[in-house]
PDB file of N, CA and C in Angstrom:
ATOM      1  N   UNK A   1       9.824   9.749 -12.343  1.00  0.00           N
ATOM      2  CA  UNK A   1       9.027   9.637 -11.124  1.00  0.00           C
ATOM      3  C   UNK A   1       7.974   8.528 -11.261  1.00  0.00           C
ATOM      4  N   UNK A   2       7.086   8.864 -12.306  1.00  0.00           N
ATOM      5  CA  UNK A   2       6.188   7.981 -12.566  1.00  0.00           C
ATOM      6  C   UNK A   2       6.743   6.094 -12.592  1.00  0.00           C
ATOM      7  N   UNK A   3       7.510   6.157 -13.563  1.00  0.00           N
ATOM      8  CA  UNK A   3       8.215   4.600 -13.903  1.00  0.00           C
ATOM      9  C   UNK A   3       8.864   4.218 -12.001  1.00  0.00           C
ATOM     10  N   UNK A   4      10.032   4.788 -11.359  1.00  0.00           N
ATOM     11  CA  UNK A   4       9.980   4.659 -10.170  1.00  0.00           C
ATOM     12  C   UNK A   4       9.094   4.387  -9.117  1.00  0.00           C
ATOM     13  N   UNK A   5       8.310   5.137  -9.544  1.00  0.00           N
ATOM     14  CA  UNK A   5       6.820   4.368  -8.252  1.00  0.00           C
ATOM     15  C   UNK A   5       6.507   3.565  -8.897  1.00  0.00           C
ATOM     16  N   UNK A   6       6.215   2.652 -10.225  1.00  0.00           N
ATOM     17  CA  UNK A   6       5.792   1.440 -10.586  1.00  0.00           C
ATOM     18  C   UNK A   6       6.591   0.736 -10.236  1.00  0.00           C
ATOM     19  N   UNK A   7       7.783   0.883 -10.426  1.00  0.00           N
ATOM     20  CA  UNK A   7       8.397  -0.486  -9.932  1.00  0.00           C
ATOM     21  C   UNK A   7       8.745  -0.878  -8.227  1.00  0.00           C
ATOM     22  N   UNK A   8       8.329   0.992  -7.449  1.00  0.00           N
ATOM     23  CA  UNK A   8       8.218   0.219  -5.907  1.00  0.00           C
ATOM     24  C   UNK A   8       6.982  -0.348  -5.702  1.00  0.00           C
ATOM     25  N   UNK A   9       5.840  -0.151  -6.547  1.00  0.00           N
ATOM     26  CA  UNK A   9       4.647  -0.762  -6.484  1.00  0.00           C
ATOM     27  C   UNK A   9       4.788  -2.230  -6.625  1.00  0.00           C
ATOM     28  N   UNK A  10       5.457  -2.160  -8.159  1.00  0.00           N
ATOM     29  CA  UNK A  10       5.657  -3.539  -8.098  1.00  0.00           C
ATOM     30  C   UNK A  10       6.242  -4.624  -7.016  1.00  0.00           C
ATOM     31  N   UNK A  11       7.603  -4.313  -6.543  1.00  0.00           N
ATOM     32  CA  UNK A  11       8.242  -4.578  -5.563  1.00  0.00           C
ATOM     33  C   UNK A  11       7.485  -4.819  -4.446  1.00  0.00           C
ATOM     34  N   UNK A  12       6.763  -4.059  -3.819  1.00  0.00           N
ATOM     35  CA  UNK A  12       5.647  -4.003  -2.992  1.00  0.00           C
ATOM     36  C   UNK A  12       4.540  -5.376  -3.241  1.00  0.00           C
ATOM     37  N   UNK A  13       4.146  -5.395  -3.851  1.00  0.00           N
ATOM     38  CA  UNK A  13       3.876  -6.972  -4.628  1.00  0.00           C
ATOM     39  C   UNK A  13       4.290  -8.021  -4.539  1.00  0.00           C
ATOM     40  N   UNK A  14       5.386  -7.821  -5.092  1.00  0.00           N
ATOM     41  CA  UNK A  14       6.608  -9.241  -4.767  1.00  0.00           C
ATOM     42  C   UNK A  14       6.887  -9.417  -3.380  1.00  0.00           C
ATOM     43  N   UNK A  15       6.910  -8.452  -2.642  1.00  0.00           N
ATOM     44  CA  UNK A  15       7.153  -8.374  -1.391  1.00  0.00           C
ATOM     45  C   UNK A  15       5.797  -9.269  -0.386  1.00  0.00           C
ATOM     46  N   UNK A  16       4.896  -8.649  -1.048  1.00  0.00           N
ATOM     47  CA  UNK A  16       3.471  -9.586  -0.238  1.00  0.00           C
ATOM     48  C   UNK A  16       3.132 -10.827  -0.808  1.00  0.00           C
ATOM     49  N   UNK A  17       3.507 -11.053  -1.933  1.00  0.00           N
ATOM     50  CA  UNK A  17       3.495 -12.801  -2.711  1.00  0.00           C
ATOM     51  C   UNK A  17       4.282 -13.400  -1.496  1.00  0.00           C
ATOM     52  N   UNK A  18       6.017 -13.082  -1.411  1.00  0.00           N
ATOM     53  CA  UNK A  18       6.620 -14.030  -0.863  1.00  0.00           C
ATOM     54  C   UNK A  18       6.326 -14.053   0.357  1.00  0.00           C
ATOM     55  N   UNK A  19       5.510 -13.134   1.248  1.00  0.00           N
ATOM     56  CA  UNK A  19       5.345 -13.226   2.633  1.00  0.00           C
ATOM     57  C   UNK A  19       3.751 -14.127   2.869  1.00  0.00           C
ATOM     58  N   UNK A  20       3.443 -14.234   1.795  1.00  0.00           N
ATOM     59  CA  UNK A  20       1.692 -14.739   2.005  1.00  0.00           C
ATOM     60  C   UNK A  20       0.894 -14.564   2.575  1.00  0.00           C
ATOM     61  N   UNK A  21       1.013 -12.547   1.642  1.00  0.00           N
ATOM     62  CA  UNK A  21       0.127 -12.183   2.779  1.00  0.00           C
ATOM     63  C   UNK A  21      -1.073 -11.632   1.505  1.00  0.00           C
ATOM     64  N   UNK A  22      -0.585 -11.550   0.008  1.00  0.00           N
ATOM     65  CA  UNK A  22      -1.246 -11.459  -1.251  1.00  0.00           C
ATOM     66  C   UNK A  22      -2.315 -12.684  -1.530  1.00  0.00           C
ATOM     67  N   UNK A  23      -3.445 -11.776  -1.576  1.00  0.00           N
ATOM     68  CA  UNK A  23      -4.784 -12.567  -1.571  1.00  0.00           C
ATOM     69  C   UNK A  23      -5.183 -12.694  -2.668  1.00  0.00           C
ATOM     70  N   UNK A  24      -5.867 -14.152  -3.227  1.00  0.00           N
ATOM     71  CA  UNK A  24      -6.824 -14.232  -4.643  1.00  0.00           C
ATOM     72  C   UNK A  24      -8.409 -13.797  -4.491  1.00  0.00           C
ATOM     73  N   UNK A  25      -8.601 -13.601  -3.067  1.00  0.00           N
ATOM     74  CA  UNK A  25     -10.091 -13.194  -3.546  1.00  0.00           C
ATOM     75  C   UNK A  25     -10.149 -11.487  -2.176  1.00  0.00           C
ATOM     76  N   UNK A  26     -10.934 -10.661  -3.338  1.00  0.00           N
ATOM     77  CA  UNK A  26     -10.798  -9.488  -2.710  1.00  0.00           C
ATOM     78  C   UNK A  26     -12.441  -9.875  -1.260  1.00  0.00           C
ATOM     79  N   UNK A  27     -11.667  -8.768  -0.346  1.00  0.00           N
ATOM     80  CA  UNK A  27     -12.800  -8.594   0.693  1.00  0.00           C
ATOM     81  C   UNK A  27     -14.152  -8.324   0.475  1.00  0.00           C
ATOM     82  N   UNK A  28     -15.383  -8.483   1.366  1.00  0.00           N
ATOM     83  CA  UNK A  28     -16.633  -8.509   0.633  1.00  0.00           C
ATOM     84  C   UNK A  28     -16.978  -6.983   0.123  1.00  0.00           C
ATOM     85  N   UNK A  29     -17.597  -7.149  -0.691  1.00  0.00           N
ATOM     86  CA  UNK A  29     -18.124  -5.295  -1.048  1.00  0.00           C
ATOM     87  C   UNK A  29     -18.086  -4.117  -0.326  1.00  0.00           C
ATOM     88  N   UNK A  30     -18.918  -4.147   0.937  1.00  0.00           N
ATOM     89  CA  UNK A  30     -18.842  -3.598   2.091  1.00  0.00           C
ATOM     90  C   UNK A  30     -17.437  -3.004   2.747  1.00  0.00           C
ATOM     91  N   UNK A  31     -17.018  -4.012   2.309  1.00  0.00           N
ATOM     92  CA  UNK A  31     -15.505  -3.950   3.190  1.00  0.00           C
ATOM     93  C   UNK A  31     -14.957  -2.066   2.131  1.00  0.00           C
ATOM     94  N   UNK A  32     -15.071  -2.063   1.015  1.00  0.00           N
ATOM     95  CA  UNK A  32     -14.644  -0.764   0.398  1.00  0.00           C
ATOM     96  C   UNK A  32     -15.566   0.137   0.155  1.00  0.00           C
ATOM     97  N   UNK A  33     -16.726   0.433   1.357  1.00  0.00           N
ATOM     98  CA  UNK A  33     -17.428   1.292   2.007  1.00  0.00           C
ATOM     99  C   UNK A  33     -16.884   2.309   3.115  1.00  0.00           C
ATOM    100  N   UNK A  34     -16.014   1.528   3.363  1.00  0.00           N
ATOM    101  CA  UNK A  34     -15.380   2.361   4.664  1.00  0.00           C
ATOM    102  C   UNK A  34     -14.776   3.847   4.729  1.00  0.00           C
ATOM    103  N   UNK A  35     -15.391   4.472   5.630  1.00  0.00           N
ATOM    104  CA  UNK A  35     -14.943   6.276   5.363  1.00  0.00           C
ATOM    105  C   UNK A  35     -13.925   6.089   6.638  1.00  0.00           C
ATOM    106  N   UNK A  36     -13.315   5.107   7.041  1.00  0.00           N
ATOM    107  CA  UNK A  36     -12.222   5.355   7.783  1.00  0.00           C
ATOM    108  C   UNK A  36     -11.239   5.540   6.734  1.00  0.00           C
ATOM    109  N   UNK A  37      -9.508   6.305   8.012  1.00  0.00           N
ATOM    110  CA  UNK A  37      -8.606   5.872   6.950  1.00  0.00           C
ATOM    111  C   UNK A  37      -8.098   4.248   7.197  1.00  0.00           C
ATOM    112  N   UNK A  38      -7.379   4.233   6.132  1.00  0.00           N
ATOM    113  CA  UNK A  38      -7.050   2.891   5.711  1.00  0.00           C
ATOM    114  C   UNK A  38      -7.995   1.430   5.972  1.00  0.00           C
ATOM    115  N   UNK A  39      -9.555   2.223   5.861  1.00  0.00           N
ATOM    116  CA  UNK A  39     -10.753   1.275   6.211  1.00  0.00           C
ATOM    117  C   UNK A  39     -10.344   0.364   7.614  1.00  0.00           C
ATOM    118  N   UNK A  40      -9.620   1.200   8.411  1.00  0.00           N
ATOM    119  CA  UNK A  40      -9.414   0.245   9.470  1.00  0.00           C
ATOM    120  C   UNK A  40     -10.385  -0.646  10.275  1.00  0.00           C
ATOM    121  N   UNK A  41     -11.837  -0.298   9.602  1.00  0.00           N
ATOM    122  CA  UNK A  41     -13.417  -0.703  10.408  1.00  0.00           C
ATOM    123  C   UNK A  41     -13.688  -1.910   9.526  1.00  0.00           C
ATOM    124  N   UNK A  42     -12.827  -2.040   8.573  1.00  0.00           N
ATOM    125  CA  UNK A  42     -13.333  -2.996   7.485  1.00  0.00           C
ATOM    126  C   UNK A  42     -11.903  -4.132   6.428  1.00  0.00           C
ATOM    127  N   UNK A  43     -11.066  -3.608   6.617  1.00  0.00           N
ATOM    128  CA  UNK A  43      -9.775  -4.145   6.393  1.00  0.00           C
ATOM    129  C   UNK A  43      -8.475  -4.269   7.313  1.00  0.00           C
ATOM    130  N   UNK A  44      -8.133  -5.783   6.611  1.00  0.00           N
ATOM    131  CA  UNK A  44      -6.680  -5.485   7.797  1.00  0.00           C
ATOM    132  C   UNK A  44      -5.909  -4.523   6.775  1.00  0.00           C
ATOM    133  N   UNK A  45      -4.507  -4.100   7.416  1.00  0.00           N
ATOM    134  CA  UNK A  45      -3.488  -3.783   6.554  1.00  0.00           C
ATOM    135  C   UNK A  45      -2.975  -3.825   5.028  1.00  0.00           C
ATOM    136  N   UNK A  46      -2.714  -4.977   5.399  1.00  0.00           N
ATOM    137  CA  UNK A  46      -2.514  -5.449   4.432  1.00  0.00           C
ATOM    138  C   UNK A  46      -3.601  -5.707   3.136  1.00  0.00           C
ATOM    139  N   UNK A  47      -4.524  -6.272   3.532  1.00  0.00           N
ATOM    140  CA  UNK A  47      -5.658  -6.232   2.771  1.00  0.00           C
ATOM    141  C   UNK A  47      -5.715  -4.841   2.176  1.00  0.00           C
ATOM    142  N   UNK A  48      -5.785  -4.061   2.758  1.00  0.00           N
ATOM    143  CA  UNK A  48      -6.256  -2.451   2.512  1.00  0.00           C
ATOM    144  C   UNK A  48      -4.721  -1.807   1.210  1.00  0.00           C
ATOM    145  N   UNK A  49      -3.780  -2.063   1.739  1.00  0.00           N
ATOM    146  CA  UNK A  49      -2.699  -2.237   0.590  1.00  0.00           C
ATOM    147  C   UNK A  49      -2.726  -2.761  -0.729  1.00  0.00           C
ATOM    148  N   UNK A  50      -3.190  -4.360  -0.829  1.00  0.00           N
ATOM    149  CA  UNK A  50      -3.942  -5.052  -1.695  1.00  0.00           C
ATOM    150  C   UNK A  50      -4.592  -4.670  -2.953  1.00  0.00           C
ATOM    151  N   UNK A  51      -5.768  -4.285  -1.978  1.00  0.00           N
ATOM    152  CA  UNK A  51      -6.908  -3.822  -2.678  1.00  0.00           C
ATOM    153  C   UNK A  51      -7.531  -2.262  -2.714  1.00  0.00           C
ATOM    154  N   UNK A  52      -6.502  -1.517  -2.152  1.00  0.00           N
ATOM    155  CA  UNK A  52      -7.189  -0.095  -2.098  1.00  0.00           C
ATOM    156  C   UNK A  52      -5.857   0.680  -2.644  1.00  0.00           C
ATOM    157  N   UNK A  53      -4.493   0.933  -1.719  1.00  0.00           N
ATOM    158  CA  UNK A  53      -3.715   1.230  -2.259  1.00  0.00           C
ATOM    159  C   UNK A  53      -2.885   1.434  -3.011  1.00  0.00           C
ATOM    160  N   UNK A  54      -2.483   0.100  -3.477  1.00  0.00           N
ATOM    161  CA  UNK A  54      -1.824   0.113  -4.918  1.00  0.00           C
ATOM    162  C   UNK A  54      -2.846  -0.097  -6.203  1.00  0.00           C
ATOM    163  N   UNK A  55      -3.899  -0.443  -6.329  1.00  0.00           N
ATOM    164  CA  UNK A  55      -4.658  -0.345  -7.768  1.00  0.00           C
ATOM    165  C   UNK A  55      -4.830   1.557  -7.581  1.00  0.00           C
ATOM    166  N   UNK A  56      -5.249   2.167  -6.135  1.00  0.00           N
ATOM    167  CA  UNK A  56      -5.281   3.420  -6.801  1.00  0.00           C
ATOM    168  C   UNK A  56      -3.963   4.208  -7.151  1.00  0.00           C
ATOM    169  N   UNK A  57      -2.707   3.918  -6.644  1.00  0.00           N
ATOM    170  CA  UNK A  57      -1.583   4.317  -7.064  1.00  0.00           C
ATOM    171  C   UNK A  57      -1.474   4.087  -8.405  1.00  0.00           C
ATOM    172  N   UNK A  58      -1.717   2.360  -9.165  1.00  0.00           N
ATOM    173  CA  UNK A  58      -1.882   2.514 -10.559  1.00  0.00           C
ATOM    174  C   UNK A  58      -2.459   3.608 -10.835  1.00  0.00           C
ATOM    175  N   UNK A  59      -3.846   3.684 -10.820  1.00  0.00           N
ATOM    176  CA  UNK A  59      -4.953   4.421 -11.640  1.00  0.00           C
ATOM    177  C   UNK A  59      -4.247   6.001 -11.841  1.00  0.00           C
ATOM    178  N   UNK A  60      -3.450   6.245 -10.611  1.00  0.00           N
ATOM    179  CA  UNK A  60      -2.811   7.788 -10.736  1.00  0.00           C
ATOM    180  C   UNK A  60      -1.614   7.969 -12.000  1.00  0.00           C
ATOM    181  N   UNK A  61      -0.796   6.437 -11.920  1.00  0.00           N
ATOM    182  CA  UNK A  61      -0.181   6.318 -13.174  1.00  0.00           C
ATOM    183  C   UNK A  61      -0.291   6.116 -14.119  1.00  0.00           C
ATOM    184  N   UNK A  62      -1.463   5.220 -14.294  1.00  0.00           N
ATOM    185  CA  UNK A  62      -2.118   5.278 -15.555  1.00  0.00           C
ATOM    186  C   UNK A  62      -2.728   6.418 -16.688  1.00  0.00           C
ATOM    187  N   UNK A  63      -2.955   7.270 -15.366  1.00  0.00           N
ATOM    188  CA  UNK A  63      -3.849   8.965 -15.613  1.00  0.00           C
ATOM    189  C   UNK A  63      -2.777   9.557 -16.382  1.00  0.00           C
ATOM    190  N   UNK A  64      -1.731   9.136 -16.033  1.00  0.00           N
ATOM    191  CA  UNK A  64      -0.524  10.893 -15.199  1.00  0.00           C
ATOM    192  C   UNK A  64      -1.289  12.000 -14.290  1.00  0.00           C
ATOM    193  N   UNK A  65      -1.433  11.387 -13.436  1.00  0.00           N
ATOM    194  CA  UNK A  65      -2.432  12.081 -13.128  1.00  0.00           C
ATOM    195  C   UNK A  65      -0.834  12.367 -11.561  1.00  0.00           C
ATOM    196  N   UNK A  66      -1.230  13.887 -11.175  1.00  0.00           N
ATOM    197  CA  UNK A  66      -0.072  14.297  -9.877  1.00  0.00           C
ATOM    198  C   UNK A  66      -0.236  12.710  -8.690  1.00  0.00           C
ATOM    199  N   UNK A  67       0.961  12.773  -8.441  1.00  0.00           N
ATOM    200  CA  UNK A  67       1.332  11.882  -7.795  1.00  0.00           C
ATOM    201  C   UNK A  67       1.435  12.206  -5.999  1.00  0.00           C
ATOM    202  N   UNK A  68       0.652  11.929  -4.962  1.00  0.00           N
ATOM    203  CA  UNK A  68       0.638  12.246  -3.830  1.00  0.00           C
ATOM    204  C   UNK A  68       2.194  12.813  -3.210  1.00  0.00           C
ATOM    205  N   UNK A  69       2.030  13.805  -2.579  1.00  0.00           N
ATOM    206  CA  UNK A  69       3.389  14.293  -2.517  1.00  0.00           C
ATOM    207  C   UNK A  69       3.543  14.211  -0.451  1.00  0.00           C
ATOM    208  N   UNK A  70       2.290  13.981   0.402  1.00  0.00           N
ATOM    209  CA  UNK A  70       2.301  13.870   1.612  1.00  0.00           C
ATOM    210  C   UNK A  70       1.691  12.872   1.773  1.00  0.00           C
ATOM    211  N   UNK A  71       2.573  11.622   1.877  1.00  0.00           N
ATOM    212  CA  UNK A  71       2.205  10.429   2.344  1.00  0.00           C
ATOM    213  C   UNK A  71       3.136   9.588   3.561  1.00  0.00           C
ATOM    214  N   UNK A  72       2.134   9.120   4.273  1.00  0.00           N
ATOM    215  CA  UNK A  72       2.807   8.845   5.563  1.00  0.00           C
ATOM    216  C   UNK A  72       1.945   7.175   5.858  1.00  0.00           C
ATOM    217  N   UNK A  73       2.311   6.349   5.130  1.00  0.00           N
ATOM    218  CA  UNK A  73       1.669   4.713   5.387  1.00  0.00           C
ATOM    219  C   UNK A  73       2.227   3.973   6.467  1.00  0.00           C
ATOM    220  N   UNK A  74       3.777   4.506   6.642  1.00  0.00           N
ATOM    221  CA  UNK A  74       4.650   3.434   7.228  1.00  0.00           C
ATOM    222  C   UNK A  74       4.641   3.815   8.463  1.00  0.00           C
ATOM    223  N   UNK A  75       3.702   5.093   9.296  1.00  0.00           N
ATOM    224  CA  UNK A  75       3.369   4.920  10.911  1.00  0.00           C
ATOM    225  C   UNK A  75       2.843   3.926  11.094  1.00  0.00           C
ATOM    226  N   UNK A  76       1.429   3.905  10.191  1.00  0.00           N
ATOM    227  CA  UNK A  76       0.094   3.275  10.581  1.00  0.00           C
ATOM    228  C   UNK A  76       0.600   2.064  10.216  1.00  0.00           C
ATOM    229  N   UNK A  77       1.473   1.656   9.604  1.00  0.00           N
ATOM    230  CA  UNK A  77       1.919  -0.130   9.350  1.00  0.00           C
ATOM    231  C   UNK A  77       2.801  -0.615  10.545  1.00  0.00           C
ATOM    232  N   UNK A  78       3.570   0.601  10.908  1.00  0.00           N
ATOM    233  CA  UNK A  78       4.742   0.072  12.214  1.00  0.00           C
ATOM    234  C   UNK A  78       3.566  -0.174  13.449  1.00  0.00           C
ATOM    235  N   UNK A  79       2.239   0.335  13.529  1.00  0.00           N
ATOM    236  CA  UNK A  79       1.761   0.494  15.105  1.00  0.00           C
ATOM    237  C   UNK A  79       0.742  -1.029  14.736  1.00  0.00           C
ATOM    238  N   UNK A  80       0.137  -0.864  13.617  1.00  0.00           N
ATOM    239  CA  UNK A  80      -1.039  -2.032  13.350  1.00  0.00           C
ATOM    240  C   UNK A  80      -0.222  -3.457  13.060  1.00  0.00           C
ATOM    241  N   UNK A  81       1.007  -3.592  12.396  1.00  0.00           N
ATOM    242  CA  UNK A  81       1.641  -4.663  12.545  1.00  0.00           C
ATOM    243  C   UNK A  81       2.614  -5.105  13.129  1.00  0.00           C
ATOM    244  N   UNK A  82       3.015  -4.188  14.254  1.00  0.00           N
ATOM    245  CA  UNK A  82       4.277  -4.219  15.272  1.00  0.00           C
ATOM    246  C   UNK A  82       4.626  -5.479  15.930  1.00  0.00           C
ATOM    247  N   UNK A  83       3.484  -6.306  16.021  1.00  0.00           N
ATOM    248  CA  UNK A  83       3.632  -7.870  16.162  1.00  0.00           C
ATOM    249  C   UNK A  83       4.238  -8.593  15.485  1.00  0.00           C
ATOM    250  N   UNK A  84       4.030  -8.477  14.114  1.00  0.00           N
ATOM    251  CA  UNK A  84       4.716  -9.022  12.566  1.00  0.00           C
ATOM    252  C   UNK A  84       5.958  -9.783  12.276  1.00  0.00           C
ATOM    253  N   UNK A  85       6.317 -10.685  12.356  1.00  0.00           N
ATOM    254  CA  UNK A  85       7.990 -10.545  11.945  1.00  0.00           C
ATOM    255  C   UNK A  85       7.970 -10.289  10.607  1.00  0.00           C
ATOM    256  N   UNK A  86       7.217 -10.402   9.833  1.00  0.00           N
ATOM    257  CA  UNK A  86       7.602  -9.504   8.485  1.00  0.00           C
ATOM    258  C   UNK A  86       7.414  -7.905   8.377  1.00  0.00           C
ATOM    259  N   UNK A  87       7.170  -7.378   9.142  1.00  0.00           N
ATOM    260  CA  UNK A  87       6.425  -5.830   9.041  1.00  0.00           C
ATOM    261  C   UNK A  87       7.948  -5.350   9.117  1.00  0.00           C
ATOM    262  N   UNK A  88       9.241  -5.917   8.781  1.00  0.00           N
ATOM    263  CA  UNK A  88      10.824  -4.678   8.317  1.00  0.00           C
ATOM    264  C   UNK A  88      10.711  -5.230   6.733  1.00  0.00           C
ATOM    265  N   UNK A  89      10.184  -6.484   6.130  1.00  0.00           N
ATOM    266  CA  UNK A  89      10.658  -6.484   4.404  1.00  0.00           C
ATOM    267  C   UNK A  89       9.225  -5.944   4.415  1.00  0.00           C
ATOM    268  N   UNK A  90       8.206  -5.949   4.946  1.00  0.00           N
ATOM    269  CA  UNK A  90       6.918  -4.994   4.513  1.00  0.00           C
ATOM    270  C   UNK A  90       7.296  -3.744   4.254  1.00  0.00           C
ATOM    271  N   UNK A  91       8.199  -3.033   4.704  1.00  0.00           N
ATOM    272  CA  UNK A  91       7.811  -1.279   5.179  1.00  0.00           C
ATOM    273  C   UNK A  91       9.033  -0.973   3.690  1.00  0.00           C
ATOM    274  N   UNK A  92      10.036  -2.023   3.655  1.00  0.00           N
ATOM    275  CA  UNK A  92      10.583  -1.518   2.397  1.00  0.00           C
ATOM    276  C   UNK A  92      10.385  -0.891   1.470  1.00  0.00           C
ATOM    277  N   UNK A  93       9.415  -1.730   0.733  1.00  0.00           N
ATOM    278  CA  UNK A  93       9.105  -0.486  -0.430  1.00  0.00           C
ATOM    279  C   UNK A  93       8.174   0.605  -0.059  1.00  0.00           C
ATOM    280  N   UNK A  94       7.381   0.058   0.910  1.00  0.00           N
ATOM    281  CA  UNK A  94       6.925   1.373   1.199  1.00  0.00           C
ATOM    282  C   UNK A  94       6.955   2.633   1.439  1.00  0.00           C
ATOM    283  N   UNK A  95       8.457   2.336   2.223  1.00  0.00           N
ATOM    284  CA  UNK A  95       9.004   3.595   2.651  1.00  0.00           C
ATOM    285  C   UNK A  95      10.162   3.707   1.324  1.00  0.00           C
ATOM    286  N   UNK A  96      10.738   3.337   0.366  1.00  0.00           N
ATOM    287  CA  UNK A  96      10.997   3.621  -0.344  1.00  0.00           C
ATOM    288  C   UNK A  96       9.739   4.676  -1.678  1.00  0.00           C
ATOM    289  N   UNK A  97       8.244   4.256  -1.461  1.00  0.00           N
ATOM    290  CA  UNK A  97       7.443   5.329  -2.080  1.00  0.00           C
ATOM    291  C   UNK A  97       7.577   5.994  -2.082  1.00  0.00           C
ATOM    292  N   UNK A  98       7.282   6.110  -0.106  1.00  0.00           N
ATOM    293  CA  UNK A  98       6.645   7.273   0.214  1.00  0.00           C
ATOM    294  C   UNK A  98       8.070   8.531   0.306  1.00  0.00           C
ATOM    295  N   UNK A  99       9.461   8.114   0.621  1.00  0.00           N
ATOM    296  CA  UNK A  99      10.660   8.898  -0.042  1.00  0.00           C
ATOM    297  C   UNK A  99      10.751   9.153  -0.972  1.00  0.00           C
ATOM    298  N   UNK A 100      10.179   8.934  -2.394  1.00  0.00           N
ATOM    299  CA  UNK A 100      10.457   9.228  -3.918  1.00  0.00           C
ATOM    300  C   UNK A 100       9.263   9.970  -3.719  1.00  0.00           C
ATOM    301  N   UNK A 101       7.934   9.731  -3.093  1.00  0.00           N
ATOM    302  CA  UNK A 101       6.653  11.006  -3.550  1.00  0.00           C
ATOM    303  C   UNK A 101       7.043  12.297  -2.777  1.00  0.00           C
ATOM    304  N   UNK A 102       7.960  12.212  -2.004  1.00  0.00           N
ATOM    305  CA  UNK A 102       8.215  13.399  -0.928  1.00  0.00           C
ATOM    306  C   UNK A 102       8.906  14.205  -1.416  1.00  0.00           C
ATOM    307  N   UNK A 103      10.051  13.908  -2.394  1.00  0.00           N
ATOM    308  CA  UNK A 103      10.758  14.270  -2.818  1.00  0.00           C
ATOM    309  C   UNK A 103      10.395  15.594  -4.258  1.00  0.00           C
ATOM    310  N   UNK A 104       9.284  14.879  -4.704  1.00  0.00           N
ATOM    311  CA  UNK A 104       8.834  15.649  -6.102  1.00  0.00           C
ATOM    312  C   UNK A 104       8.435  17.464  -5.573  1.00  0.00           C
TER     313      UNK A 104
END
């Protein structure tokens, strides 16, 4: 389980390198203040993926720490990036996660 979600993490990665949507400099401080979900008051999407979602997905693998078993990312990505022409190789691994955490 664990090794499987690293490598859709990873994938997930590769996936935002080749679309250019993977950033070298994180959002300002503030920006990971936000008590919304997916800091929608303070991040785009993607950004919030970036820098919030997958380092804490590491940190859960890094732990062994239980692995989220009700996760649902790929509404809030189909409605906030429905404009996108990349938002079908975006949702890939995603929805490949969030099927392997559902599953456990």
């Amino acid at each position: 389980m664990y090794q499987q979600t690293r490598l859709h993490l990873q994938n997930l990665q590769q996936v935002m390198e080749r679309l250019a949507l993977w950033q070298t400099m994180p959002p300002q401080e503030e920006a990971f203040l936000s008590e919304q979900p997916f800091a929608l008051d303070t991040m785009s999407p993607t950004e919030w993926l970036q820098w919030i979602f997958i380092p804490r997905m590491y940190a859960l693998l890094e732990s062994r720490a239980p692995l989220p078993s009700q996760i649902a990312i790929s509404p809030y990505l189909e409605e906030a990036l429905k404009e996108d022409d990349y938002l079908a190789e975006l949702l890939l691994p995603i929805i490949e996660i969030e099927k392997l955490l559902q599953q456990q």
